[in-house]
ModelCIF file with pLDDT and N, C-alpha, C, O atoms, coordinates in Angstrom:
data_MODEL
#
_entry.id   MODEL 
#
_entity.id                         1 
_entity.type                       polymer 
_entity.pdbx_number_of_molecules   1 
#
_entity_poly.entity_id                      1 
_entity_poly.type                           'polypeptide(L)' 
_entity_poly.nstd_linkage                   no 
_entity_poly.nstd_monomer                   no 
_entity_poly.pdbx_seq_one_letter_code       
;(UNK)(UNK)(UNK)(UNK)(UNK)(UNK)(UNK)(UNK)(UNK)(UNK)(UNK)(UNK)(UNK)(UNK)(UNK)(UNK)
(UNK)(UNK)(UNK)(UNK)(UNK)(UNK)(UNK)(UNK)(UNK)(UNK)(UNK)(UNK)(UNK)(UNK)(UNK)(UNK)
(UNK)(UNK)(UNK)(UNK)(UNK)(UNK)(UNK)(UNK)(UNK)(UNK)(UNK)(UNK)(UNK)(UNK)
;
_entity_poly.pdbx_seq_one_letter_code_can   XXXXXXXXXXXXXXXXXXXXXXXXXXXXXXXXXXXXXXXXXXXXXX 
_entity_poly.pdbx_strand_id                 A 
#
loop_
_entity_poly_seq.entity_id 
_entity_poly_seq.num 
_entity_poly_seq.mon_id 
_entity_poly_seq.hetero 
1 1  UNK n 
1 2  UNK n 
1 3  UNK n 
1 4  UNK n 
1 5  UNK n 
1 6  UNK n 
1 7  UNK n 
1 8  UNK n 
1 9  UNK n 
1 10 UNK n 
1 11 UNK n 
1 12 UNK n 
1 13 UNK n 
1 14 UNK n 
1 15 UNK n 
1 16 UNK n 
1 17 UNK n 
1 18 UNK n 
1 19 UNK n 
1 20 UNK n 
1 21 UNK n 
1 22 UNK n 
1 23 UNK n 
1 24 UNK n 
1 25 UNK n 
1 26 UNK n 
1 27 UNK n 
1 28 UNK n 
1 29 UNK n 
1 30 UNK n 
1 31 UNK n 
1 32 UNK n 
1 33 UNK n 
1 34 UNK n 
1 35 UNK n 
1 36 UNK n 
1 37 UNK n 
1 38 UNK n 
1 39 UNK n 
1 40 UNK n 
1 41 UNK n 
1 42 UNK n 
1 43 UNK n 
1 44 UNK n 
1 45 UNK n 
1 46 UNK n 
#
_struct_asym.id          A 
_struct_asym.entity_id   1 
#
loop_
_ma_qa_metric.id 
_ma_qa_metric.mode 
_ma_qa_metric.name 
_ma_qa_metric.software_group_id 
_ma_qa_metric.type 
1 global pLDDT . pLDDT 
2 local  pLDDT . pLDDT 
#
_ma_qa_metric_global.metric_id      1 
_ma_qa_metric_global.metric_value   80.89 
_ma_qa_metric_global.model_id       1 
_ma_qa_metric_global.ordinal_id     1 
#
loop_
_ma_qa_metric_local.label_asym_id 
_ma_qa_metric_local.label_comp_id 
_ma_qa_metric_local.label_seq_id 
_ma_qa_metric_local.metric_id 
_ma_qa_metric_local.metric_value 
_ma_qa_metric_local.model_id 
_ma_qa_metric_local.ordinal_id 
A UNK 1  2 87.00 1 1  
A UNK 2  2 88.00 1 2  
A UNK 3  2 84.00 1 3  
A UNK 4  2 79.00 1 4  
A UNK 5  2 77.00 1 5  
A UNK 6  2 78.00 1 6  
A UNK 7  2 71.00 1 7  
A UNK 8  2 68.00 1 8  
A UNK 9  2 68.00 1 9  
A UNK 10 2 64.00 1 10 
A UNK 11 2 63.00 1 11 
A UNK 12 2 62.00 1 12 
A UNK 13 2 58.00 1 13 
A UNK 14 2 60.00 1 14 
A UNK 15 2 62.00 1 15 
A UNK 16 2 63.00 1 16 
A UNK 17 2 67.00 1 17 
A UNK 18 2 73.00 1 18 
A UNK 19 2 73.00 1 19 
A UNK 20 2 76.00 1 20 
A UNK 21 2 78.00 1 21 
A UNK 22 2 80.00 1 22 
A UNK 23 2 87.00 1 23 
A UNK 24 2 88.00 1 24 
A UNK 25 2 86.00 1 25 
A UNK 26 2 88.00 1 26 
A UNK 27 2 92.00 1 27 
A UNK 28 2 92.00 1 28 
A UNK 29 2 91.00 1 29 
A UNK 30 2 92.00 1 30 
A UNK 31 2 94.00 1 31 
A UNK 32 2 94.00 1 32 
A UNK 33 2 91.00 1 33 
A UNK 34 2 93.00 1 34 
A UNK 35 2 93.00 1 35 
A UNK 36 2 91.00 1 36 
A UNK 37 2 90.00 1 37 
A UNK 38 2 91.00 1 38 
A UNK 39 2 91.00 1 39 
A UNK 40 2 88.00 1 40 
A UNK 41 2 88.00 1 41 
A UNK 42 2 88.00 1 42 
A UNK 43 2 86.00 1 43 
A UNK 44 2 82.00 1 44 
A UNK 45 2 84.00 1 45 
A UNK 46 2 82.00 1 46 
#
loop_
_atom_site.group_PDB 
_atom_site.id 
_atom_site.type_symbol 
_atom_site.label_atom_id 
_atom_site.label_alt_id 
_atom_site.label_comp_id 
_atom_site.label_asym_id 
_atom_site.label_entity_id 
_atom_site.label_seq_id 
_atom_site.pdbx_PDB_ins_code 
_atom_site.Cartn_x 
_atom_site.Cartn_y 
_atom_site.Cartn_z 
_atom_site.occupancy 
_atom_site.B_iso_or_equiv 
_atom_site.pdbx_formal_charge 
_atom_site.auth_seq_id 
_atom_site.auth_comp_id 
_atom_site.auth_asym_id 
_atom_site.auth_atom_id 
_atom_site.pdbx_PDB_model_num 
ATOM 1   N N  . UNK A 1 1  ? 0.813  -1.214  0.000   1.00 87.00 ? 1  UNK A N  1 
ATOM 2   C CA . UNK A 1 1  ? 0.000  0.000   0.000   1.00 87.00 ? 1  UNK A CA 1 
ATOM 3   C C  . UNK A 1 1  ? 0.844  1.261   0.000   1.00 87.00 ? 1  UNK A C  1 
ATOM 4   O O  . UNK A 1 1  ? 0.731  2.304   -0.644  1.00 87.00 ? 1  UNK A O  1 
ATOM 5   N N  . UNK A 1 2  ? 1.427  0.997   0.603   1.00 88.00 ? 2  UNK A N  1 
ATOM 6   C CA . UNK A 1 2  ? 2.995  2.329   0.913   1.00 88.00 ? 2  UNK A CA 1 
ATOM 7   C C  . UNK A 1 2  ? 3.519  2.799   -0.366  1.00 88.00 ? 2  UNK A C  1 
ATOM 8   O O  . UNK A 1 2  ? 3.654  3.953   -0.774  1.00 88.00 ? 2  UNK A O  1 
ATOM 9   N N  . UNK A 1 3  ? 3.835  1.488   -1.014  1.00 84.00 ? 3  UNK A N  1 
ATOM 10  C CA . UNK A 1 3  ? 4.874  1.780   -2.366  1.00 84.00 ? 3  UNK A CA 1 
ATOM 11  C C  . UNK A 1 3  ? 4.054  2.193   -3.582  1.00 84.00 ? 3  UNK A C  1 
ATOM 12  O O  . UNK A 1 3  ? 4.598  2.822   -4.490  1.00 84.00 ? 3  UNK A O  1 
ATOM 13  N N  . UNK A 1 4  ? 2.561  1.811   -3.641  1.00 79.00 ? 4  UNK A N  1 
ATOM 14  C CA . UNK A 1 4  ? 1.214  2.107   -4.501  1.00 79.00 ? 4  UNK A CA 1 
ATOM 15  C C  . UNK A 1 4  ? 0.979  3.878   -4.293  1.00 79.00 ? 4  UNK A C  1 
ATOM 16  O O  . UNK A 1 4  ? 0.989  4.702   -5.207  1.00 79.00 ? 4  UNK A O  1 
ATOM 17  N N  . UNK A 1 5  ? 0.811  4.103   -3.099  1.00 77.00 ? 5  UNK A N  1 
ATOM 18  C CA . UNK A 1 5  ? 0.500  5.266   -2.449  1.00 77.00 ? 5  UNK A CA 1 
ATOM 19  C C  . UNK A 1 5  ? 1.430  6.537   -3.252  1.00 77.00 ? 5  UNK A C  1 
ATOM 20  O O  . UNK A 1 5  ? 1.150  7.465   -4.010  1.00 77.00 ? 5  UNK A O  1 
ATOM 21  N N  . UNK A 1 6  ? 2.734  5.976   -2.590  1.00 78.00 ? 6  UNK A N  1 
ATOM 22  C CA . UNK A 1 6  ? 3.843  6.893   -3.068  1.00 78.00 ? 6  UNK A CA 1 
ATOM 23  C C  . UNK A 1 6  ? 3.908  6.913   -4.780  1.00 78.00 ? 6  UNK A C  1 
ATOM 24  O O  . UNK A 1 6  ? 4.179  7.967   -5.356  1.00 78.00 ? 6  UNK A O  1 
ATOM 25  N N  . UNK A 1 7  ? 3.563  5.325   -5.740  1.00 71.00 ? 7  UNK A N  1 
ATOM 26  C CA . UNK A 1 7  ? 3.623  6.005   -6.623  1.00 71.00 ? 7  UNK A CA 1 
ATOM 27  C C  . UNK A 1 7  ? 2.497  7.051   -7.577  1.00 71.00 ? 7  UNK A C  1 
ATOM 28  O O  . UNK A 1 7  ? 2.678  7.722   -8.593  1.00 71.00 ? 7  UNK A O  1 
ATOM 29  N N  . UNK A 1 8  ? 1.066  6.771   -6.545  1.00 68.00 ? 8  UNK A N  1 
ATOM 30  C CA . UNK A 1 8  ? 0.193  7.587   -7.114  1.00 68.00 ? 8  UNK A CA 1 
ATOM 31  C C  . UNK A 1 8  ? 0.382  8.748   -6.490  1.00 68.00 ? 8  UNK A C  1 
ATOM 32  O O  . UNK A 1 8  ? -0.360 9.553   -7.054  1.00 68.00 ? 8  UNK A O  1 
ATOM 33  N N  . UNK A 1 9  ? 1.093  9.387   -5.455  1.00 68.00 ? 9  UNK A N  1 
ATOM 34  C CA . UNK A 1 9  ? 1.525  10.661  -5.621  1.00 68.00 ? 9  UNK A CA 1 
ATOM 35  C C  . UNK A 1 9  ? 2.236  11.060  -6.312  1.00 68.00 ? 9  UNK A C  1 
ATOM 36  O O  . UNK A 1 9  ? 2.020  12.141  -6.859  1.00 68.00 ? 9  UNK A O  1 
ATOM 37  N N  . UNK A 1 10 ? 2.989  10.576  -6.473  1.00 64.00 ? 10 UNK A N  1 
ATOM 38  C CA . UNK A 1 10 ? 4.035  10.891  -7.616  1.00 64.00 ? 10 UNK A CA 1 
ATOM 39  C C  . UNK A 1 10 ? 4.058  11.480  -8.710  1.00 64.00 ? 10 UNK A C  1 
ATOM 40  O O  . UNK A 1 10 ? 4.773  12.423  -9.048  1.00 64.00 ? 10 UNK A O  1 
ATOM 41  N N  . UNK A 1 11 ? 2.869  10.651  -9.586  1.00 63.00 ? 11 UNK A N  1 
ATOM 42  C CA . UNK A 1 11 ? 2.283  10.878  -10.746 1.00 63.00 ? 11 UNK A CA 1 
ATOM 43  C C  . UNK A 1 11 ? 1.414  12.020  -10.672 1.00 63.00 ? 11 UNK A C  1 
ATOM 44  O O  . UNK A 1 11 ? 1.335  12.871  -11.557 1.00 63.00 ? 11 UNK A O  1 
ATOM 45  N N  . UNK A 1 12 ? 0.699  12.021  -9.486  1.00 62.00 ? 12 UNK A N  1 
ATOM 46  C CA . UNK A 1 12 ? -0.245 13.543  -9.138  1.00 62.00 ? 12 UNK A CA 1 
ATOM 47  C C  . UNK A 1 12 ? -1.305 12.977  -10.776 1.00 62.00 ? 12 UNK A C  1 
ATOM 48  O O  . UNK A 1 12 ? -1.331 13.631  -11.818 1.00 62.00 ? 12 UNK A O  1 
ATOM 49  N N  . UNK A 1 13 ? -2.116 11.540  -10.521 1.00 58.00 ? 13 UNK A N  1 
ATOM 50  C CA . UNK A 1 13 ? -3.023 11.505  -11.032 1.00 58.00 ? 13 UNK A CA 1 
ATOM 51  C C  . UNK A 1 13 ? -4.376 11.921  -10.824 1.00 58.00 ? 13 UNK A C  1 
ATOM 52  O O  . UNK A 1 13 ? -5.168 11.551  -9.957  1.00 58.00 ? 13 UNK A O  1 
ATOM 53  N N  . UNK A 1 14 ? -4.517 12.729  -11.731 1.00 60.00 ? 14 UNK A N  1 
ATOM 54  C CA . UNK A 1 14 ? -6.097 13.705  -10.879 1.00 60.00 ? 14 UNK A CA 1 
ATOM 55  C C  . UNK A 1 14 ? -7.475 12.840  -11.099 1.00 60.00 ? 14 UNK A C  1 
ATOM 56  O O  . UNK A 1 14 ? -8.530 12.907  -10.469 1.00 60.00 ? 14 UNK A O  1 
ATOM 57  N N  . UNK A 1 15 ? -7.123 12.040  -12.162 1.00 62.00 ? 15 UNK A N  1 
ATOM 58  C CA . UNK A 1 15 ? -8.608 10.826  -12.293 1.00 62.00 ? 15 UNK A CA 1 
ATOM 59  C C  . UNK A 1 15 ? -8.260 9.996   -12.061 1.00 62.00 ? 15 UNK A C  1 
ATOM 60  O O  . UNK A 1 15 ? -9.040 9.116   -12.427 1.00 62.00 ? 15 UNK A O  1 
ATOM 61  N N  . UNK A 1 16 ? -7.110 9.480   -11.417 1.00 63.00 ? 16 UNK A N  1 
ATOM 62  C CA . UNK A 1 16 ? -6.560 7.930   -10.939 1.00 63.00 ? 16 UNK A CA 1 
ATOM 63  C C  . UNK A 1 16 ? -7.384 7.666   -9.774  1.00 63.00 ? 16 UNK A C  1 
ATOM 64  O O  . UNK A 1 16 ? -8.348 8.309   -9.358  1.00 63.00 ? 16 UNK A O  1 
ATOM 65  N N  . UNK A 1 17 ? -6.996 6.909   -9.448  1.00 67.00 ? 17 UNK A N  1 
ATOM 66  C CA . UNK A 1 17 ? -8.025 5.870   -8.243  1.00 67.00 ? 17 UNK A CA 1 
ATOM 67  C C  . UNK A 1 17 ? -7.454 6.532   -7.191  1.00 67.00 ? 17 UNK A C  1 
ATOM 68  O O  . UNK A 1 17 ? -6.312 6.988   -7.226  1.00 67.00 ? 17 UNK A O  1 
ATOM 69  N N  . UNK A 1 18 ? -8.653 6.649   -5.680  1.00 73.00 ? 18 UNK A N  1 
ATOM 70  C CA . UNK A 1 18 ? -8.314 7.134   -4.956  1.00 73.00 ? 18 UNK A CA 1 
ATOM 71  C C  . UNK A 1 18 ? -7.299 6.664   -3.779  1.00 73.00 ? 18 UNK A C  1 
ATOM 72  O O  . UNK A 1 18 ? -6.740 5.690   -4.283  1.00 73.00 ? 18 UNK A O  1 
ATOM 73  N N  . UNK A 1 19 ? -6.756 6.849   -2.447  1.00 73.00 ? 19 UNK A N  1 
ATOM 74  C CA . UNK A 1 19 ? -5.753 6.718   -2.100  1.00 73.00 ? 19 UNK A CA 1 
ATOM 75  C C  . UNK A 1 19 ? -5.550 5.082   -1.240  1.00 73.00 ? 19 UNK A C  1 
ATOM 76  O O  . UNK A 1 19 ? -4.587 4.336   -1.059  1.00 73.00 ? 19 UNK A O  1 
ATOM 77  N N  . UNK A 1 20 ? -7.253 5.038   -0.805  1.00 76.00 ? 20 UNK A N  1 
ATOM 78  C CA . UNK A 1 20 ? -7.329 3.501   -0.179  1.00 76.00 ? 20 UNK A CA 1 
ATOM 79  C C  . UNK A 1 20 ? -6.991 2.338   -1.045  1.00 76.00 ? 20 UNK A C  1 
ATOM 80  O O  . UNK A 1 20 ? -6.608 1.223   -0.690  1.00 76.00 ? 20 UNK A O  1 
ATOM 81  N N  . UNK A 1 21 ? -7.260 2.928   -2.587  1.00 78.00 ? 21 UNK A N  1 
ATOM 82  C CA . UNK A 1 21 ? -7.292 1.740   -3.249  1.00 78.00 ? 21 UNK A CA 1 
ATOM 83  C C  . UNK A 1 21 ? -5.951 1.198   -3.511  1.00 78.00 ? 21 UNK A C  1 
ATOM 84  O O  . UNK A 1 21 ? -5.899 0.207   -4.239  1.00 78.00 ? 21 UNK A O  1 
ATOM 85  N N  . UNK A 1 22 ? -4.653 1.773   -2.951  1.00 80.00 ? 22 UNK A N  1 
ATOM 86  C CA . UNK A 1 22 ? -3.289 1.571   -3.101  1.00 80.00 ? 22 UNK A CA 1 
ATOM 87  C C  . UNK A 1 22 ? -3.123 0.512   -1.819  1.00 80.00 ? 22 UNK A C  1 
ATOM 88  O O  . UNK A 1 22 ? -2.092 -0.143  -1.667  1.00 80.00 ? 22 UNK A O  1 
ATOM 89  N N  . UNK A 1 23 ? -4.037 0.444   -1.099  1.00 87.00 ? 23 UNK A N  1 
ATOM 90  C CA . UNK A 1 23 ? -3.886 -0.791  0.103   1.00 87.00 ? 23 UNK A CA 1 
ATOM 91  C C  . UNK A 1 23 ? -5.001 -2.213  0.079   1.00 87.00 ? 23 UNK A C  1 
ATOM 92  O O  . UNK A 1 23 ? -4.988 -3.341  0.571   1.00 87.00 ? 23 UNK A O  1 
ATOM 93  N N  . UNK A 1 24 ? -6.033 -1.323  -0.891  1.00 88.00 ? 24 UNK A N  1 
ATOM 94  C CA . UNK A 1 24 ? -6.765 -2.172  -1.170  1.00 88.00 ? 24 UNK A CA 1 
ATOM 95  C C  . UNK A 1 24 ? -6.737 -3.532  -2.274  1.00 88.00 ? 24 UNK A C  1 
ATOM 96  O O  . UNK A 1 24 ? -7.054 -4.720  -2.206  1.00 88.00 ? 24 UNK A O  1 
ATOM 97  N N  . UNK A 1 25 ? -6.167 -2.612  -3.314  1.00 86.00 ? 25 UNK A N  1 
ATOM 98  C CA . UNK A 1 25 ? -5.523 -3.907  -4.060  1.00 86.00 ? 25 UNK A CA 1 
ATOM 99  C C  . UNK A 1 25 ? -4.402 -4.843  -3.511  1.00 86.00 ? 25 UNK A C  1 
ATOM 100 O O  . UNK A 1 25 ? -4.549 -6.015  -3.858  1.00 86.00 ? 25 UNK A O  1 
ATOM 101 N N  . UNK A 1 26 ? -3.343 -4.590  -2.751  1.00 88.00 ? 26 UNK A N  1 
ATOM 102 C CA . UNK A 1 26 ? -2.279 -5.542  -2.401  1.00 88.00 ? 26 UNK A CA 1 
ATOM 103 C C  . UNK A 1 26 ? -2.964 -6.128  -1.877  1.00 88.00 ? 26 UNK A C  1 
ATOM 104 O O  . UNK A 1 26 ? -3.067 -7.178  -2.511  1.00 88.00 ? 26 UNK A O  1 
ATOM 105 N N  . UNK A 1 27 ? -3.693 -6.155  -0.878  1.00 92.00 ? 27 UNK A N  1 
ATOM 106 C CA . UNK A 1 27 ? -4.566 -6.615  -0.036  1.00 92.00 ? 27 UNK A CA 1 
ATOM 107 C C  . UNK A 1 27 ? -5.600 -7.634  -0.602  1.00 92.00 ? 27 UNK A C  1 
ATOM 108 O O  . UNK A 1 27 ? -5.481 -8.723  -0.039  1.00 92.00 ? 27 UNK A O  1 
ATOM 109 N N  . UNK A 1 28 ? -6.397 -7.611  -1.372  1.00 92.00 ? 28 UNK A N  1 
ATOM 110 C CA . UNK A 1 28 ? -7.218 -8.195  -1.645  1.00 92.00 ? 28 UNK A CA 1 
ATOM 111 C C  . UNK A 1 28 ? -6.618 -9.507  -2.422  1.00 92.00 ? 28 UNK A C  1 
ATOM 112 O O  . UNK A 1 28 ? -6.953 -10.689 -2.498  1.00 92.00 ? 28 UNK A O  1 
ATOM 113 N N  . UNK A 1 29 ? -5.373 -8.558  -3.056  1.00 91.00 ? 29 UNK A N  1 
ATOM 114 C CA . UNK A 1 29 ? -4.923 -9.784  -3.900  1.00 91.00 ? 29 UNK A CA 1 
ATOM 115 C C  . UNK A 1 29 ? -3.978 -10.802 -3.296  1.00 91.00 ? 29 UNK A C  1 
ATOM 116 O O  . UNK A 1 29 ? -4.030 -11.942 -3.755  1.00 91.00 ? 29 UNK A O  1 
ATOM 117 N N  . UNK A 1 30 ? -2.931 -10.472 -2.105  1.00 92.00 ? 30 UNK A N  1 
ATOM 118 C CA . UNK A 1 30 ? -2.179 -11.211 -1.170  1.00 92.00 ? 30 UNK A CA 1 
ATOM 119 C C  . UNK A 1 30 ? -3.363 -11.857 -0.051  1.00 92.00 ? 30 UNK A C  1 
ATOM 120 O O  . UNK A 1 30 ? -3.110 -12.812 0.684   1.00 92.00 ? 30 UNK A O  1 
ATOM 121 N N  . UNK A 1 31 ? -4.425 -11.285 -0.074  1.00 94.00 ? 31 UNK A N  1 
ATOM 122 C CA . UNK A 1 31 ? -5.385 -11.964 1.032   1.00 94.00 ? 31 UNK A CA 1 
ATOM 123 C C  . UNK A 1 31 ? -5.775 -13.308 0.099   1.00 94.00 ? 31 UNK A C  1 
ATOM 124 O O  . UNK A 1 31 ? -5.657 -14.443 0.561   1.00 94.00 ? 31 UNK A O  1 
ATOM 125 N N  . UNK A 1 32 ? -6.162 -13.099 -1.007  1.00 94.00 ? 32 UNK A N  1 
ATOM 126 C CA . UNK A 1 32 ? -6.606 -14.788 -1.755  1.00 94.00 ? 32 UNK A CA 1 
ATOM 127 C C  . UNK A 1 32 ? -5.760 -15.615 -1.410  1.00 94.00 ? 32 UNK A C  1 
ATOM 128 O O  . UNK A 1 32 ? -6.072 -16.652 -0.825  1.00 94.00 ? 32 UNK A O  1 
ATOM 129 N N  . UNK A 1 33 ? -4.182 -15.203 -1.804  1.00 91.00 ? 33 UNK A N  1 
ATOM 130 C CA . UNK A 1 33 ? -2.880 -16.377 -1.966  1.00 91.00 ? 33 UNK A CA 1 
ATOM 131 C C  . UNK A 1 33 ? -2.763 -16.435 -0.085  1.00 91.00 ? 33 UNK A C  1 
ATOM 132 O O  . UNK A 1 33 ? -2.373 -17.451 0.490   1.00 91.00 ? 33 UNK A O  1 
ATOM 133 N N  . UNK A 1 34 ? -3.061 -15.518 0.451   1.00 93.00 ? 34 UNK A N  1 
ATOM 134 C CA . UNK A 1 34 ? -2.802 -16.569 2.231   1.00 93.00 ? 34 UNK A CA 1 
ATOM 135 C C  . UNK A 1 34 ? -3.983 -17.151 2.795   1.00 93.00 ? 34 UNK A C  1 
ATOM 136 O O  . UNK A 1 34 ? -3.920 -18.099 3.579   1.00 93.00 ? 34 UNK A O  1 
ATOM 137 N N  . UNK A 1 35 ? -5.082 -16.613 2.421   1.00 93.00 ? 35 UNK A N  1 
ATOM 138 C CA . UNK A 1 35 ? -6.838 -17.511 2.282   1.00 93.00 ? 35 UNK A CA 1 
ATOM 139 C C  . UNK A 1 35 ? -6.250 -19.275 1.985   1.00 93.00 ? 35 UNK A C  1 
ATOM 140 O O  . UNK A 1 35 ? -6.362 -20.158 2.835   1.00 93.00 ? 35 UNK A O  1 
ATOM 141 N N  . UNK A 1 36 ? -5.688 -19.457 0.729   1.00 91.00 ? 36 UNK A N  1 
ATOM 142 C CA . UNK A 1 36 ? -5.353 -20.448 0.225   1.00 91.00 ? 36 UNK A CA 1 
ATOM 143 C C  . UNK A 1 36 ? -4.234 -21.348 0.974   1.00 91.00 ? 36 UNK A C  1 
ATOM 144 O O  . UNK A 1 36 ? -4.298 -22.569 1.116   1.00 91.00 ? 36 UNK A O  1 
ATOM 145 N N  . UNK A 1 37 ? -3.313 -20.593 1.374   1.00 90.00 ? 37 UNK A N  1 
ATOM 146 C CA . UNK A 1 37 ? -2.263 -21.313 1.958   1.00 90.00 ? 37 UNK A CA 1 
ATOM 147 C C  . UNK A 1 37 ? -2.846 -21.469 3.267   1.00 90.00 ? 37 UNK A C  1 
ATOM 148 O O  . UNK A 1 37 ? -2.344 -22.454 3.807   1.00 90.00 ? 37 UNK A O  1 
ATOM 149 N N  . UNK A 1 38 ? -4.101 -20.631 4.342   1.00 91.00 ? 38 UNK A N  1 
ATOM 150 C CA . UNK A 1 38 ? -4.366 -21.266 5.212   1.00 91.00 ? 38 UNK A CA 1 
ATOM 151 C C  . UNK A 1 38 ? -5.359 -22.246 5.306   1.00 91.00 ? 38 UNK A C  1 
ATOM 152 O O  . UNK A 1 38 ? -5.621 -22.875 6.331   1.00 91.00 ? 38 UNK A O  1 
ATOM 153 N N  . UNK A 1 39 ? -5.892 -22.361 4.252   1.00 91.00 ? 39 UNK A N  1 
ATOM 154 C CA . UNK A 1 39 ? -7.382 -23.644 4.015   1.00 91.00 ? 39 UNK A CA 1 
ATOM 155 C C  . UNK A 1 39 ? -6.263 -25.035 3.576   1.00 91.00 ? 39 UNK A C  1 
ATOM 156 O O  . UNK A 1 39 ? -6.420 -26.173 4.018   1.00 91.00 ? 39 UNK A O  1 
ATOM 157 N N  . UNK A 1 40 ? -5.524 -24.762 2.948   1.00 88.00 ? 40 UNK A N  1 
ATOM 158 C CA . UNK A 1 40 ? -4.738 -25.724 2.688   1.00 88.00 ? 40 UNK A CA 1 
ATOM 159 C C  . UNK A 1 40 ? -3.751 -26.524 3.897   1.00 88.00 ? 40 UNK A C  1 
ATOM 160 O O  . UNK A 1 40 ? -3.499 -27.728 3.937   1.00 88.00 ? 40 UNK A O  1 
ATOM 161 N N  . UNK A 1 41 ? -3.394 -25.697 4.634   1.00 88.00 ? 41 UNK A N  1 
ATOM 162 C CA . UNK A 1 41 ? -2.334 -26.627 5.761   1.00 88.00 ? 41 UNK A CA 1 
ATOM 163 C C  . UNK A 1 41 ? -3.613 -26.755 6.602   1.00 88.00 ? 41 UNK A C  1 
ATOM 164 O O  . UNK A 1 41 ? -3.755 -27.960 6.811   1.00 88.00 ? 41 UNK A O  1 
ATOM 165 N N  . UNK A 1 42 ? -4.603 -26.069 7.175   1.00 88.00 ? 42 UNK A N  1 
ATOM 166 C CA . UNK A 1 42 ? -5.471 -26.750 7.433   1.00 88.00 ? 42 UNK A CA 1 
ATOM 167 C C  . UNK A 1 42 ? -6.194 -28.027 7.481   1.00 88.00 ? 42 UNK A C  1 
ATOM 168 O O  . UNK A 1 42 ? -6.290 -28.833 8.406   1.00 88.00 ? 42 UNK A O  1 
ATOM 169 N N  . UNK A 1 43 ? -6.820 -28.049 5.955   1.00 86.00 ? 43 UNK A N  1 
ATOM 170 C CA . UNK A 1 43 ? -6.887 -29.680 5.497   1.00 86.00 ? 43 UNK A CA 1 
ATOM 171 C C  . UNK A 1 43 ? -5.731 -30.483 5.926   1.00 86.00 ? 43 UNK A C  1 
ATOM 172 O O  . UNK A 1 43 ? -6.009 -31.387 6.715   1.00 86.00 ? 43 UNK A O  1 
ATOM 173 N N  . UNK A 1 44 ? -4.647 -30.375 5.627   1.00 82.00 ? 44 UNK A N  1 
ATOM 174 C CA . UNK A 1 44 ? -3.818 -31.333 5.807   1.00 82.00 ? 44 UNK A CA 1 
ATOM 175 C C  . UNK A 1 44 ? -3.421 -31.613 7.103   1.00 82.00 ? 44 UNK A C  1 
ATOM 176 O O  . UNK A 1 44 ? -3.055 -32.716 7.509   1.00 82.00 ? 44 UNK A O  1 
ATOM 177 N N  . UNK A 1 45 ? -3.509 -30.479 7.812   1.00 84.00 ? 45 UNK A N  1 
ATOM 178 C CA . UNK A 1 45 ? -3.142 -31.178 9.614   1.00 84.00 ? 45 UNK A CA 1 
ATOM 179 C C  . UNK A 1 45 ? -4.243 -31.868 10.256  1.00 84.00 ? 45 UNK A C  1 
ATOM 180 O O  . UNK A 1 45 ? -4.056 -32.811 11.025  1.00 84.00 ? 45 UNK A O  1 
ATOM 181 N N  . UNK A 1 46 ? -5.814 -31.245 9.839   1.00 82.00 ? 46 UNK A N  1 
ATOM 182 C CA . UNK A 1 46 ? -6.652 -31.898 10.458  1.00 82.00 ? 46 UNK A CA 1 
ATOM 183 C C  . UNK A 1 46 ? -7.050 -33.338 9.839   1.00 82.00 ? 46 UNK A C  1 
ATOM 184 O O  . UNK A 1 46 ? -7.883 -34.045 10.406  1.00 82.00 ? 46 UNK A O  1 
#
């Protein structure tokens, strides 16, 4: 979100997406891949 943030200041995009969405995407998209890795060792220990 940090490194998203900084580069949409950077750019000083005036119709770019607003500032949450620089935490919101890493997020949503690293939340699937550890969703997955915790349903998975899950299954397998229980």
């Amino acid at each position: 979100g940090v490194f998203f943030g900084v580069f949409l200041g950077f750019f000083q995009l005036e119709s770019g997406p607003p500032i949450w969405f620089a935490f919101a995407f890493p997020g949503t998209f690293f939340g699937i891949f550890f969703l997955i890795t915790f349903v998975r060792d899950i299954r397998a220990f229980r």
